[in-house]
N, C-alpha and C. Protein backbone atom coordinates (compact mmCIF):
# COMPACT_ATOMS: atom_id res chain seq x y z
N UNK A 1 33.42 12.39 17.01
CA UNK A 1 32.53 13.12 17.84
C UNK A 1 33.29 13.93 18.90
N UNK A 2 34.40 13.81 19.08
CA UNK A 2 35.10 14.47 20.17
C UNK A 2 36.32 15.13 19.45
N UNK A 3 36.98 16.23 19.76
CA UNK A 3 37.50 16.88 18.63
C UNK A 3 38.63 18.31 19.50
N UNK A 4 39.71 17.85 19.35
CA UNK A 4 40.32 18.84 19.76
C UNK A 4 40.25 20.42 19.95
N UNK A 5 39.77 20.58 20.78
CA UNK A 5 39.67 22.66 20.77
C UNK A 5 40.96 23.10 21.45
N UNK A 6 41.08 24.51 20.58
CA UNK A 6 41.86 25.79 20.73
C UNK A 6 41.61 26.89 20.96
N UNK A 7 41.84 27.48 21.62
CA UNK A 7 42.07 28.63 21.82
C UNK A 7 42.49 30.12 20.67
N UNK A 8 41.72 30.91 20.43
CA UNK A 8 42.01 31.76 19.56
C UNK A 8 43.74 32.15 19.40
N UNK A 9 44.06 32.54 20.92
CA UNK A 9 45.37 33.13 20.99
C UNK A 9 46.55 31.72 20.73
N UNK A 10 45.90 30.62 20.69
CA UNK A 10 46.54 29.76 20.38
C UNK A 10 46.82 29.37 18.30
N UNK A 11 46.23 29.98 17.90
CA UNK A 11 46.37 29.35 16.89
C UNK A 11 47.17 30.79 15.93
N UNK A 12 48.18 30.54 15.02
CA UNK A 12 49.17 31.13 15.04
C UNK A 12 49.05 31.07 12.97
N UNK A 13 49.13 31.30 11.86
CA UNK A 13 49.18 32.19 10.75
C UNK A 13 49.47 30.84 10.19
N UNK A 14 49.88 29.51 10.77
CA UNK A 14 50.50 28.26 9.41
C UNK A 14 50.01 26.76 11.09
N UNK A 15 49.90 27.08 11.62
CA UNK A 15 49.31 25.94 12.70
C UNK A 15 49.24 26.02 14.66
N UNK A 16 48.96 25.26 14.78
CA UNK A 16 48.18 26.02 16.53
C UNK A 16 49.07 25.10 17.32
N UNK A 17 49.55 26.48 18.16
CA UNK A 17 51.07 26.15 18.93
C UNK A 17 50.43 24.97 20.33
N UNK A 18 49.31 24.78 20.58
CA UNK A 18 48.52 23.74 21.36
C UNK A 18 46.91 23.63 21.47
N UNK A 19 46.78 22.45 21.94
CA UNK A 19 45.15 22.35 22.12
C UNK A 19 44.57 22.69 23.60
N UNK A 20 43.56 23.38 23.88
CA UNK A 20 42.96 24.05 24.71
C UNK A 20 42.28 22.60 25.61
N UNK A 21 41.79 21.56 25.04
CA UNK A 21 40.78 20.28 25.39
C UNK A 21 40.58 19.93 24.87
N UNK A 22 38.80 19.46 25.07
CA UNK A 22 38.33 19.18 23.43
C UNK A 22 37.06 19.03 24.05
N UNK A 23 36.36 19.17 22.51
CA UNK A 23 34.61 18.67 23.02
C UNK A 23 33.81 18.14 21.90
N UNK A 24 33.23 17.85 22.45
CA UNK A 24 32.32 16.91 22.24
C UNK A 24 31.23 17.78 20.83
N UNK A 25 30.77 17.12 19.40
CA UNK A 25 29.97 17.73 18.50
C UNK A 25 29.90 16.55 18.01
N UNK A 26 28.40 16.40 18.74
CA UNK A 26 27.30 15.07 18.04
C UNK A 26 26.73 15.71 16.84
N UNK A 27 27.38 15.87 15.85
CA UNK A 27 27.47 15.82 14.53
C UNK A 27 27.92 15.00 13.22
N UNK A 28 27.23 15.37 12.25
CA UNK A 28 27.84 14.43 11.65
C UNK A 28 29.11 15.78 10.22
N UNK A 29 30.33 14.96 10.86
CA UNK A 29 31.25 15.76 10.27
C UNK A 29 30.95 16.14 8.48
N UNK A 30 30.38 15.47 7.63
CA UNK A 30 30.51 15.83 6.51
C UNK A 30 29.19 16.85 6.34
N UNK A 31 28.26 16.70 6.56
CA UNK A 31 27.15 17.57 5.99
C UNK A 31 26.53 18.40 7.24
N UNK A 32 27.04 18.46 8.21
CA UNK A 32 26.88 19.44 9.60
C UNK A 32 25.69 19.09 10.47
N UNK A 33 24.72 17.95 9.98
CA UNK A 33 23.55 18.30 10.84
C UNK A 33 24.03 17.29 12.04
N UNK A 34 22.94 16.98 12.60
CA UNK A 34 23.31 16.97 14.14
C UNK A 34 22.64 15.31 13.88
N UNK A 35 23.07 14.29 14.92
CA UNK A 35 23.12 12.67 14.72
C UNK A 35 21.30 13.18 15.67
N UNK A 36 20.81 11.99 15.06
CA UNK A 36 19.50 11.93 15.54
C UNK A 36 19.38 11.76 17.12
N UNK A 37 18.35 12.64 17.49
CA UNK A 37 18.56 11.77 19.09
C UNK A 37 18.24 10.48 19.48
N UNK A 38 17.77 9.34 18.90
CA UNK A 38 17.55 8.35 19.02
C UNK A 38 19.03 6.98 18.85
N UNK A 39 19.48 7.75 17.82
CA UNK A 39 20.63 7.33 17.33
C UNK A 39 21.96 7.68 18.59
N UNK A 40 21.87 8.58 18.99
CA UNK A 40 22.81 9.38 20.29
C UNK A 40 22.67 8.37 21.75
N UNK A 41 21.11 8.42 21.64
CA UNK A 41 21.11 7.51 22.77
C UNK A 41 21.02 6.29 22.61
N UNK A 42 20.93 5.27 22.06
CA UNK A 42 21.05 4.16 21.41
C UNK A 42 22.80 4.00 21.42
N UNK A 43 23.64 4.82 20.69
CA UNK A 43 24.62 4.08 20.15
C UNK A 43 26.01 5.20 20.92
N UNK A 44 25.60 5.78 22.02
CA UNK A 44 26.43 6.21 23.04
C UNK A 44 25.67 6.99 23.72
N UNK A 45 25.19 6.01 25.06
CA UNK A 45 24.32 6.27 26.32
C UNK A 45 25.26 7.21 26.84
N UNK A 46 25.99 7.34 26.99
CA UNK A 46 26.38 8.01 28.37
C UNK A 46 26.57 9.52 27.98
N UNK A 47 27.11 9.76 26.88
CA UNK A 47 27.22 11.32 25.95
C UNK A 47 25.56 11.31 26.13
N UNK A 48 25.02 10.68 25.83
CA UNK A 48 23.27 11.53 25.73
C UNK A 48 22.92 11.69 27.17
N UNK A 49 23.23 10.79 27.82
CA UNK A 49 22.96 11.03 29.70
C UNK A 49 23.62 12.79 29.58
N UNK A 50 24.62 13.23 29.13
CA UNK A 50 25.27 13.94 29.17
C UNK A 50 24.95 15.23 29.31
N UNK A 51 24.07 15.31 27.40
CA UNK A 51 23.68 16.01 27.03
C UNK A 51 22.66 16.45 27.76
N UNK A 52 21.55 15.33 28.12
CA UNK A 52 20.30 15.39 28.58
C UNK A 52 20.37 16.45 29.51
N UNK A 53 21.53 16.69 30.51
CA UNK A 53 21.08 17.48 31.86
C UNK A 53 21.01 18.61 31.45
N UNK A 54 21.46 18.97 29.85
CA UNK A 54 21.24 20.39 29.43
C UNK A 54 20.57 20.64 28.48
N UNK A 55 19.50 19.32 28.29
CA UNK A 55 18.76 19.88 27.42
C UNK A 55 17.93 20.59 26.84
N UNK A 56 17.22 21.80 27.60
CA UNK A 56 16.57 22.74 27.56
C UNK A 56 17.67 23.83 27.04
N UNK A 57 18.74 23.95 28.05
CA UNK A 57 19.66 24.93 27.34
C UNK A 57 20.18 25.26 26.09
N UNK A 58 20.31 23.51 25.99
CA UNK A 58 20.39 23.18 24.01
C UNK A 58 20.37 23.54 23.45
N UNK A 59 18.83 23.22 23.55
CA UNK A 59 17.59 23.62 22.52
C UNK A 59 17.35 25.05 22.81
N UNK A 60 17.33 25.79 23.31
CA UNK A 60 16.98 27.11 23.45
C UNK A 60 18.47 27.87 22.88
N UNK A 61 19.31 27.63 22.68
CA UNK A 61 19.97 28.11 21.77
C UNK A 61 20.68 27.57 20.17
N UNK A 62 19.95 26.41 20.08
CA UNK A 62 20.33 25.53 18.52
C UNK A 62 20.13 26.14 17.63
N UNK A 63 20.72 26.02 16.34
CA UNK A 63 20.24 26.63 15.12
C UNK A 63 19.15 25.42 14.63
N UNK A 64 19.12 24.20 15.15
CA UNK A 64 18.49 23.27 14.54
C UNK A 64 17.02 22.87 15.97
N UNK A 65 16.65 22.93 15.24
CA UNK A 65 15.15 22.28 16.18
C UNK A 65 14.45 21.15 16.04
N UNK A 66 14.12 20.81 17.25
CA UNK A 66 13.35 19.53 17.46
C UNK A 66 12.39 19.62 16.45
């Protein structure tokens, strides 16, 4: 769920000369959709506390909907 990010100018023709941070994609890595919200908050409170304070923002730009 947490996942190293880069930077465009970072990543270089055969591998990426460093990592930018990283963030967070409550997803599920093999088939892309997104972990249930029940499941999010249940089985890591504090990432959904997280999410929650932006959850209008979210959702107003998700490809996936409530």
């Amino acid at each position: 769920m947490v996942y190293p990010l880069s930077r465009g100018r970072n990543v270089k023709k055969w591998y990426v000369e460093s990592e930018y941070g990283y963030t967070i994609v409550p997803h599920n890595p093999i088939d892309g959709k997104p972990m249930p919200e029940n499941k999010l908050k249940t089985k890591y409170p504090k990432t959904y506390e997280y999410f929650y304070t932006f959850r209008n923002e979210l959702q107003n730009r998700s490809i996936h909907k409530l």
